[in-house]
Protein backbone atom coordinates (compact mmCIF):
# COMPACT_ATOMS: atom_id res chain seq x y z
CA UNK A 1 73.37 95.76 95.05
CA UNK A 2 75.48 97.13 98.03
CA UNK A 3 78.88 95.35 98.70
CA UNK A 4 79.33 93.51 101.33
CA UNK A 5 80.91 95.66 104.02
CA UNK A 6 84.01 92.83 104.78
CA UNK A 7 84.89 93.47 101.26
CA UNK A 8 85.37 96.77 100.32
CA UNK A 9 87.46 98.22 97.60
CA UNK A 10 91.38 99.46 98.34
CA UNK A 11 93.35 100.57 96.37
CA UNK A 12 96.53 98.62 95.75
CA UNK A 13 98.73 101.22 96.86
CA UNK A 14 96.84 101.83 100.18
CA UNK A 15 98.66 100.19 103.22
CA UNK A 16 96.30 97.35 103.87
CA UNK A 17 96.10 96.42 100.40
CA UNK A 18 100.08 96.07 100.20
CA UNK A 19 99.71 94.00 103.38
CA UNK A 20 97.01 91.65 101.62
CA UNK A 21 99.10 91.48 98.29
CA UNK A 22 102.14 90.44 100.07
CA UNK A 23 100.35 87.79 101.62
CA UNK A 24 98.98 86.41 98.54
CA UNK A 25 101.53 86.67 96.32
CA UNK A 26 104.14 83.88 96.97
CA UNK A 27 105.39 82.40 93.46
CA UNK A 28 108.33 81.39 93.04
CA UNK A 29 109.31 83.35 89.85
CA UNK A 30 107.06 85.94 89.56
CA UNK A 31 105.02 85.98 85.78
CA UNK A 32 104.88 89.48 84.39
CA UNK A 33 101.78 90.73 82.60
CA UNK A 34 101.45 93.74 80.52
CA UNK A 35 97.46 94.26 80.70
CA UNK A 36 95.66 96.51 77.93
CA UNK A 37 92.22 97.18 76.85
CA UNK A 38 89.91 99.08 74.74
CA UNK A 39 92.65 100.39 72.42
CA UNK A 40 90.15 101.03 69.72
CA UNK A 41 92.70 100.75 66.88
CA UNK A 42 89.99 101.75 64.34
CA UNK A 43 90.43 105.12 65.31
CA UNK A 44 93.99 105.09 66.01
CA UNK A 45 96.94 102.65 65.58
CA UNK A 46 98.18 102.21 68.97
CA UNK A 47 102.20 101.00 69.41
CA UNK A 48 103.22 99.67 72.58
CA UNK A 49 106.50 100.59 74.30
CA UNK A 50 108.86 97.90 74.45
CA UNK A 51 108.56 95.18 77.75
CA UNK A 52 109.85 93.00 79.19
CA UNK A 53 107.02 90.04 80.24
CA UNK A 54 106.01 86.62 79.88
CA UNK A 55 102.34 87.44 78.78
CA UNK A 56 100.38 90.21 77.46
CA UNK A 57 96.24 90.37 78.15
CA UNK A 58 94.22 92.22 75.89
CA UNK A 59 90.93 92.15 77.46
CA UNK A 60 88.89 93.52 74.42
CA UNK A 61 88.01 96.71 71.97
CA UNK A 62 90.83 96.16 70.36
CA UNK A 63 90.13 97.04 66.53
CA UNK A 64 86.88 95.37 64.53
CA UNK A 65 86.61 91.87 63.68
CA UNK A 66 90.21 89.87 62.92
CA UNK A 67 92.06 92.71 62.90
CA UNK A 68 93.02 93.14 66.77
CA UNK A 69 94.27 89.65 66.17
CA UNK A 70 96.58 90.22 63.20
CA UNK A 71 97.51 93.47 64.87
CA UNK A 72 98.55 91.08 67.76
CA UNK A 73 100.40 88.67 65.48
CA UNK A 74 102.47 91.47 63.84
CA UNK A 75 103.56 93.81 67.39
CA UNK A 76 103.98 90.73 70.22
CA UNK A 77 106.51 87.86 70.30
CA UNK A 78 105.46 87.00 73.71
CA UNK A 79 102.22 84.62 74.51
CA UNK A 80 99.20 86.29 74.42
CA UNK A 81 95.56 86.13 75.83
CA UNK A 82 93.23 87.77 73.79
CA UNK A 83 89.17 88.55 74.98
CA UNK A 84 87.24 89.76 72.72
CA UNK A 85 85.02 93.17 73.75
CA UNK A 86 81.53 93.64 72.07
CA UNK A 87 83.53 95.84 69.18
CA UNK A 88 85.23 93.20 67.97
CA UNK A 89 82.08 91.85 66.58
CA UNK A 90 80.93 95.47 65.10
CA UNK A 91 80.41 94.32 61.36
CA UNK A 92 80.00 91.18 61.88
CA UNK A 93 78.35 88.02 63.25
CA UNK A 94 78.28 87.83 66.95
CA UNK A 95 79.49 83.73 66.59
CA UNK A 96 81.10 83.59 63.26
CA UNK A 97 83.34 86.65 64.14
CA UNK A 98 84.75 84.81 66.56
CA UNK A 99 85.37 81.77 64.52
CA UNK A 100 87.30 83.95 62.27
CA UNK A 101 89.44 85.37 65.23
CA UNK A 102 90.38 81.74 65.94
CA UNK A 103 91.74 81.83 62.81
CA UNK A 104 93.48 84.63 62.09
CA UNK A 105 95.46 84.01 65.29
CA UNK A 106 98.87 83.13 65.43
CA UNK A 107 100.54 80.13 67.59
CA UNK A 108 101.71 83.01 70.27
CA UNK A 109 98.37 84.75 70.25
CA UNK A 110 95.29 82.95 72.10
CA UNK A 111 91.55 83.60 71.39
CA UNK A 112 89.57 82.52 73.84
CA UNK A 113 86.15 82.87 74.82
CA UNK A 114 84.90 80.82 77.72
CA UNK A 115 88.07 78.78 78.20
CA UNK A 116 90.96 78.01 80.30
CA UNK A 117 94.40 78.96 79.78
CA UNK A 118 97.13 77.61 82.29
CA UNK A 119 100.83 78.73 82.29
CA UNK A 120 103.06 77.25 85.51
CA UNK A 121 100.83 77.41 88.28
CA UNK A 122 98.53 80.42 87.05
CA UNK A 123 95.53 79.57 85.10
CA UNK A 124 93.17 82.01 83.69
CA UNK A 125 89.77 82.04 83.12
CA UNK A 126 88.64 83.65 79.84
CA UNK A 127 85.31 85.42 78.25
CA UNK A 128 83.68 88.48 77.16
CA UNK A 129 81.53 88.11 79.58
CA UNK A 130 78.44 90.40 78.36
CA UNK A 131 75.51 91.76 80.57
CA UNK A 132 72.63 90.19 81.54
CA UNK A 133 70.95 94.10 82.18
CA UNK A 134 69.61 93.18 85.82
CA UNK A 135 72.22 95.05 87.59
CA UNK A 136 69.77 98.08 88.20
CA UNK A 137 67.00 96.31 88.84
CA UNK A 138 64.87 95.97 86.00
CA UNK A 139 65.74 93.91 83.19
CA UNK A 140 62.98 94.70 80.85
CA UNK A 141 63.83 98.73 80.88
CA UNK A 142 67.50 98.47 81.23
CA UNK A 143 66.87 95.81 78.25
CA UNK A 144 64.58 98.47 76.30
CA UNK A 145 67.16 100.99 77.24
CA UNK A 146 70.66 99.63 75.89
CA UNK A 147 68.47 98.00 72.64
CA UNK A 148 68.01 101.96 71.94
CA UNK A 149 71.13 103.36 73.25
CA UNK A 150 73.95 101.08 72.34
CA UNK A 151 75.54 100.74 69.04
CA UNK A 152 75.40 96.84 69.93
CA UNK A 153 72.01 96.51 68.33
CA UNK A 154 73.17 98.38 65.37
CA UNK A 155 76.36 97.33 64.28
CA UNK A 156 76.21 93.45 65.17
CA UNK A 157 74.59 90.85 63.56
CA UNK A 158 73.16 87.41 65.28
CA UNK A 159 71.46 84.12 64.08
CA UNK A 160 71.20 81.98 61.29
CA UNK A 161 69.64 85.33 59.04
CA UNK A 162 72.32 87.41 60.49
CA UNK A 163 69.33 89.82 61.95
CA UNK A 164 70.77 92.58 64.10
CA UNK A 165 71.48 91.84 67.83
CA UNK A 166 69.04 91.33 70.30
CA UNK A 167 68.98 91.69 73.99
CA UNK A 168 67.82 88.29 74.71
CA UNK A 169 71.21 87.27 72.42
CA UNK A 170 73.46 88.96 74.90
CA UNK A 171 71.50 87.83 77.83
CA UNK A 172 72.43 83.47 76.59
CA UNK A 173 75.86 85.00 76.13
CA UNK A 174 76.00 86.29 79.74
CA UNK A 175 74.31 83.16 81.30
CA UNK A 176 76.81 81.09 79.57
CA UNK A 177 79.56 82.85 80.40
CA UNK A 178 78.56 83.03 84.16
CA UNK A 179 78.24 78.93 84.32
CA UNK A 180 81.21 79.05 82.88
CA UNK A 181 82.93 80.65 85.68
CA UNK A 182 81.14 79.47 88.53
CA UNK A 183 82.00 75.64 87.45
CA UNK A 184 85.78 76.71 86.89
CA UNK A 185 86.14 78.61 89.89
CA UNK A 186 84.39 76.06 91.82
CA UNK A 187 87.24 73.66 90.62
CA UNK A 188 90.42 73.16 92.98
CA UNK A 189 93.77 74.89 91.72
CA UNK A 190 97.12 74.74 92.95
CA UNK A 191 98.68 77.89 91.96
CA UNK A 192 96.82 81.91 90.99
CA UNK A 193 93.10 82.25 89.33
CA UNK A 194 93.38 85.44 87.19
CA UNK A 195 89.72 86.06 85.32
CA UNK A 196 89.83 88.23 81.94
CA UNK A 197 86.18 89.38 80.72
CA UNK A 198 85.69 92.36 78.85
CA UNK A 199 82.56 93.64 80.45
CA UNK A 200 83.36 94.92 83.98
CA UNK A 201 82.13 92.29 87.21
CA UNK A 202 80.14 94.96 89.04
CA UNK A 203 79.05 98.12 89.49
CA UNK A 204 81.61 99.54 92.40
CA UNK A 205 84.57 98.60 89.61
CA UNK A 206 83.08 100.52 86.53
CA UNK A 207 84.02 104.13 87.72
CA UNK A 208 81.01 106.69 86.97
CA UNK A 209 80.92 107.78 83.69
CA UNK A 210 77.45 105.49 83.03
CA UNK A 211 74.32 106.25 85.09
CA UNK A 212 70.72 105.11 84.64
CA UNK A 213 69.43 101.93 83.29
CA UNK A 214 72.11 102.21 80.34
CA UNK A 215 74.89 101.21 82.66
CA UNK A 216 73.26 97.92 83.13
CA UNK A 217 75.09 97.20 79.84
CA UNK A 218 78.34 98.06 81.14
CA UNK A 219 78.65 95.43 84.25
CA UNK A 220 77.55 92.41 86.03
CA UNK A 221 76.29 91.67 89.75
CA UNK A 222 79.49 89.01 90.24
CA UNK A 223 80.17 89.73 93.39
CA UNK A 224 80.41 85.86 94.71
CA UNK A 225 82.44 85.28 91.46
CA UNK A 226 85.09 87.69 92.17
CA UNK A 227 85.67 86.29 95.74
CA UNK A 228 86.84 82.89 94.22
CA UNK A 229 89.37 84.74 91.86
CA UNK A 230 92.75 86.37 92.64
CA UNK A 231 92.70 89.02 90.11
CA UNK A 232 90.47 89.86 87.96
CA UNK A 233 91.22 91.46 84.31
CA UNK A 234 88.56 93.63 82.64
CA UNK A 235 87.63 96.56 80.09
CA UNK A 236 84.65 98.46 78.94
CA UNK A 237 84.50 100.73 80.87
CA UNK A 238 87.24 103.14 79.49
CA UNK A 239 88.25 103.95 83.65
CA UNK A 240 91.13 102.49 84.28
CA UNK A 241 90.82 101.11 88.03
CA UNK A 242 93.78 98.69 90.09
CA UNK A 243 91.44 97.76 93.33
CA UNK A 244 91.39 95.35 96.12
CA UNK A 245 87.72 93.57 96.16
CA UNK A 246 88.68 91.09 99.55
CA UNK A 247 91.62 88.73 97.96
CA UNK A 248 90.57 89.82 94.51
CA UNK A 249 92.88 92.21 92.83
CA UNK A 250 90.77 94.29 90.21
CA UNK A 251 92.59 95.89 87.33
CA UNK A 252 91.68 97.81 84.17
CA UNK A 253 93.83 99.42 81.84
CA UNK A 254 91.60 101.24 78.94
CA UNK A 255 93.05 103.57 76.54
CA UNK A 256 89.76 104.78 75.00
CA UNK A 257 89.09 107.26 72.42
CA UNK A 258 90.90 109.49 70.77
CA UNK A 259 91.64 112.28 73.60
CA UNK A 260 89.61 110.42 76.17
CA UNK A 261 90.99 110.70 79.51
CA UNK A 262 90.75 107.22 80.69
CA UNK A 263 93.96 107.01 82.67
CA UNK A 264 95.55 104.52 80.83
CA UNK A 265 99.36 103.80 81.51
CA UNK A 266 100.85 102.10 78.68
CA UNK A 267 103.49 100.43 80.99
CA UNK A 268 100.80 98.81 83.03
CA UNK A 269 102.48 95.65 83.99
CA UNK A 270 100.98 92.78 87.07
CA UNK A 271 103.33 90.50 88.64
CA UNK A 272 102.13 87.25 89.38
């Protein structure tokens, strides 16, 4: 889908971005965020520099089942948002894992997954988020593709049997998630939107590194969604990306891989 031409993408250190940010950013005491995803701590232990901020997002991938959560409770004091990624559930159930996220989690440390989290006059808007594989145009390939291609179908298990993942499982997720959004942005708020999802809201945001009907696993077509919000918080993609979408202020900070260049800054901090 080609974006719409009004709302292109700037980056937040061009001159009309600074312009738009100044003119949407009016709190009184500004809230400051440090923002990290995909820090894969199953392949190495990541420790954060010391901050100074009211909240920390983790917007997914951070270590397998519970233990991005524990890892959470032991490294920040501060309150914390916490959206799961699809690794989270590797060696596990897609619905019980979370359950046993809930938890694990500390008073400080919040687990959310399609809900709303308000602090002063920002709220946030929570969820993994998942695909729904139309975003190159053909569900049943991209579907076919990604079932074949994606560890996803391997390494998580679904249903009452605890088969292994299917398409049509991630699909509910993603139609769940997206009502869930549309009804909350939809609703009237005094105050900053900020929207955390793991997967990444469209295809312009998720950098270049997936091509072909496999990328249709990596991002959504929530283009309409995006213009209700005032930032929007994501992962996934291991690109790190801090974008203008219209009002929307995009913003990914991945660390990836061992040795993956993702341009991750571990200082990555959004005032509010």
């Amino acid at each position: 889908m080609a974006m719409p031409r009004s709302s292109a993408i700037y980056h937040w250190s061009d001159p009309l971005a600074q312009k738009r940010l100044a003119a949407i950013s009016a709190l009184e005491t500004p809230m400051k965020i440090l923002i990290y995803s995909d820090l894969h701590n199953e392949f190495d232990r990541f420790v954060p520099p010391p901050a100074n901020v009211d909240l920390v997002v983790l917007a997914g991938d951070i270590d397998l089942l519970a233990r991005g959560v524990k890892w959470a409770n032991d490294t920040f004091e501060t309150d914390v948002i916490y959206c799961s990624g699809n690794h989270e559930f590797y060696k596990g159930h897609i619905d019980r894992t979370m359950e046993k996220m809930k938890a694990a989690a500390a008073a400080n440390v919040h687990v959310l997954d399609n809900e709303v989290w308000t602090s002063g006059s920002v709220r946030f808007l929570v969820g993994t988020g998942w695909t729904d594989f139309g975003s190159t145009g053909d569900v049943v390939a991209a579907s076919s593709v990604c079932a074949s291609g994606m560890n996803d179908f391997r390494m998580i298990r679904a249903g009452s049997g605890y088969r292994r993942l299917r398409p049509a499982d991630v699909i509910e997720k993603n139609r769940i998630a997206t009502e869930f959004l549309g009804q909350e942005l939809a609703k009237p708020f005094n105050g900053k939107t900020v929207v955390v999802s793991h997967h990444c809201p469209f295809s312009e945001a998720a950098g270049d590194e997936h091509v072909g009907h496999i990328s249709a696993a990596y991002y959504n077509r929530w283009y309409t969604l995006a213009e209700l919000a005032d930032f929007w918080i994501f992962g996934h993609t291991h690109q790190a990306i801090d974008s203008l979408y219209g009002r929307c202020r995009l913003i990914s900070n991945p660390r990836g891989y061992p040795q993956e260049q993702t341009g991750f800054n571990p200082y990555k901090i959004l005032e509010i």
